[in-house]
Protein backbone atom coordinates (compact mmCIF):
# COMPACT_ATOMS: atom_id res chain seq x y z
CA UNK A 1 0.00 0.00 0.00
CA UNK A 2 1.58 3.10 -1.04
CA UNK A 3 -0.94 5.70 1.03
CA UNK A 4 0.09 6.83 4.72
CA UNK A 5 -1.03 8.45 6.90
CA UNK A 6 -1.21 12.55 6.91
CA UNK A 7 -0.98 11.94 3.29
CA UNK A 8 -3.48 14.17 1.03
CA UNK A 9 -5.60 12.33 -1.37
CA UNK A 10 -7.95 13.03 -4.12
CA UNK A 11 -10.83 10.58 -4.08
CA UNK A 12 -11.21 9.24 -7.77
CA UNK A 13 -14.51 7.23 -7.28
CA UNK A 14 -18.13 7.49 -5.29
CA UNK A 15 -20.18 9.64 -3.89
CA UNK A 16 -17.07 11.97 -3.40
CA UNK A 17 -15.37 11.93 -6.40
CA UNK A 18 -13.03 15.10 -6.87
CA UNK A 19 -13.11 15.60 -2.85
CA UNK A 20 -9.41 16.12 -1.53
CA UNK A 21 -8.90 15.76 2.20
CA UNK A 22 -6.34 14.12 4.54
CA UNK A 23 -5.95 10.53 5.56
CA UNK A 24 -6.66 10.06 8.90
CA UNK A 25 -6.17 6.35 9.26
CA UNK A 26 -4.78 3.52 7.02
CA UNK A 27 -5.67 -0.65 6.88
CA UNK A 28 -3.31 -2.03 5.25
CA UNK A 29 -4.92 -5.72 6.15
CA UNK A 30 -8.34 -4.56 4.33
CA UNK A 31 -6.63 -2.39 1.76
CA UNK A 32 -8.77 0.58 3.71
CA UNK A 33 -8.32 4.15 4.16
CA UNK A 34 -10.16 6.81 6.26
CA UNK A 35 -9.73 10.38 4.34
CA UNK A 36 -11.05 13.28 6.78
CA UNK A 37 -14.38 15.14 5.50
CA UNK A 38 -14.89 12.47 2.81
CA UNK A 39 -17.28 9.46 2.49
CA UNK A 40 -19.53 11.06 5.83
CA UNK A 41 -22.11 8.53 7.45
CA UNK A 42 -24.95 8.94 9.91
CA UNK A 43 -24.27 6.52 13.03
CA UNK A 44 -26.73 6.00 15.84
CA UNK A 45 -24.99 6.16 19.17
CA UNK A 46 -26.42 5.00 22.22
CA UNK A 47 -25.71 7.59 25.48
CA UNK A 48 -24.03 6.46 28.40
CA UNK A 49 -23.06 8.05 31.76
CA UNK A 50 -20.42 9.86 30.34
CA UNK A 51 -21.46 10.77 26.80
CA UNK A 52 -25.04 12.33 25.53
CA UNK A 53 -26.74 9.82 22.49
CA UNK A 54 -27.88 10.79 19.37
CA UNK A 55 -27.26 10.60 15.67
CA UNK A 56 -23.67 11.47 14.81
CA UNK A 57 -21.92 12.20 11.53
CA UNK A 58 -18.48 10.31 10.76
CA UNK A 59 -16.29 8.93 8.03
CA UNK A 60 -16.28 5.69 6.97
CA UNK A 61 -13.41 3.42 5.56
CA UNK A 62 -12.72 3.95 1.24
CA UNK A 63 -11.02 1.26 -0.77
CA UNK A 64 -7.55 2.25 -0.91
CA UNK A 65 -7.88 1.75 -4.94
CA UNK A 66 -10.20 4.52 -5.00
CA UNK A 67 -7.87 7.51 -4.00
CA UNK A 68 -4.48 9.19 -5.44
CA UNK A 69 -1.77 10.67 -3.55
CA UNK A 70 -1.27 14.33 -4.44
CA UNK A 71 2.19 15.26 -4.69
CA UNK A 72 2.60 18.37 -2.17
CA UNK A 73 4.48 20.54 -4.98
CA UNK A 74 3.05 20.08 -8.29
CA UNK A 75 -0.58 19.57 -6.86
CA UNK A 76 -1.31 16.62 -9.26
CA UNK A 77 -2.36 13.44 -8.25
CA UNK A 78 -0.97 10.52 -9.00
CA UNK A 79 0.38 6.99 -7.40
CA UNK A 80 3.82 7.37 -5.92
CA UNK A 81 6.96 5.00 -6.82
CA UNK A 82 9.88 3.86 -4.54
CA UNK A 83 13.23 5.10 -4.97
CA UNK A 84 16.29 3.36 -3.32
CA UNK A 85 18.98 5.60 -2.02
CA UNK A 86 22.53 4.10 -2.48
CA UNK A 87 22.50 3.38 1.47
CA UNK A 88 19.27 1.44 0.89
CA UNK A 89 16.91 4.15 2.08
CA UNK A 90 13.43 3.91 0.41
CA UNK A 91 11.56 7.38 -0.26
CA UNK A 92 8.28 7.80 -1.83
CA UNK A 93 9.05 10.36 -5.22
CA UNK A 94 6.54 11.52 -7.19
CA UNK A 95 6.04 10.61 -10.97
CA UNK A 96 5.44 13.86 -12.55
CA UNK A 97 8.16 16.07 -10.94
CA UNK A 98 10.31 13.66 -8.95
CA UNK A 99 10.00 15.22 -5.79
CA UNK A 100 10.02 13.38 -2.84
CA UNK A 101 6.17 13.77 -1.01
CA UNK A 102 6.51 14.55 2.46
């Protein structure tokens, strides 16, 4: 999986398709991704002694397929590759302007 997380991400399919936002969490087991502000559900929440119930809004999980990093200089999304240093040091570099993404 080449998406981590703080990463930005344009979501290229569903509901939310052009939405850019920030990953928030990443599943590498179930190829998920949670991208803050994107892919927003209603969940029912039951109140306890501490917390008030009610209907709250959240993210849910995308498939990781379905968004592109966006490189932080040229603004252009795209899917990173791996370079190898000569000490053996892998960096993510991006393929339009082969700058590393932070």
């Amino acid at each position: 999986m080449n998406i981590k997380k703080k990463d930005t991400v344009l979501v290229l399919s569903g509901k939310d398709k052009g939405k850019k936002g920030e990953v928030k969490s990443v599943n590498p087991s179930k190829n998920k991704v949670v991208v803050t502000g994107v892919n927003m559900i209603s969940k029912h929440v039951k109140p306890t002694q501490n917390k008030q119930g009610g209907i709250i809004q959240m993210e849910a999980a995308l498939d990781a397929s379905n968004v592109a990093v966006v490189c932080s200089k040229c603004k252009k999304a795209m899917t990173p590759k791996v370079q190898i240093s000569a000490d053996g040091t892998k960096t993510r570099v991006c393929r339009k302007c082969n700058e590393p993404i932070i």
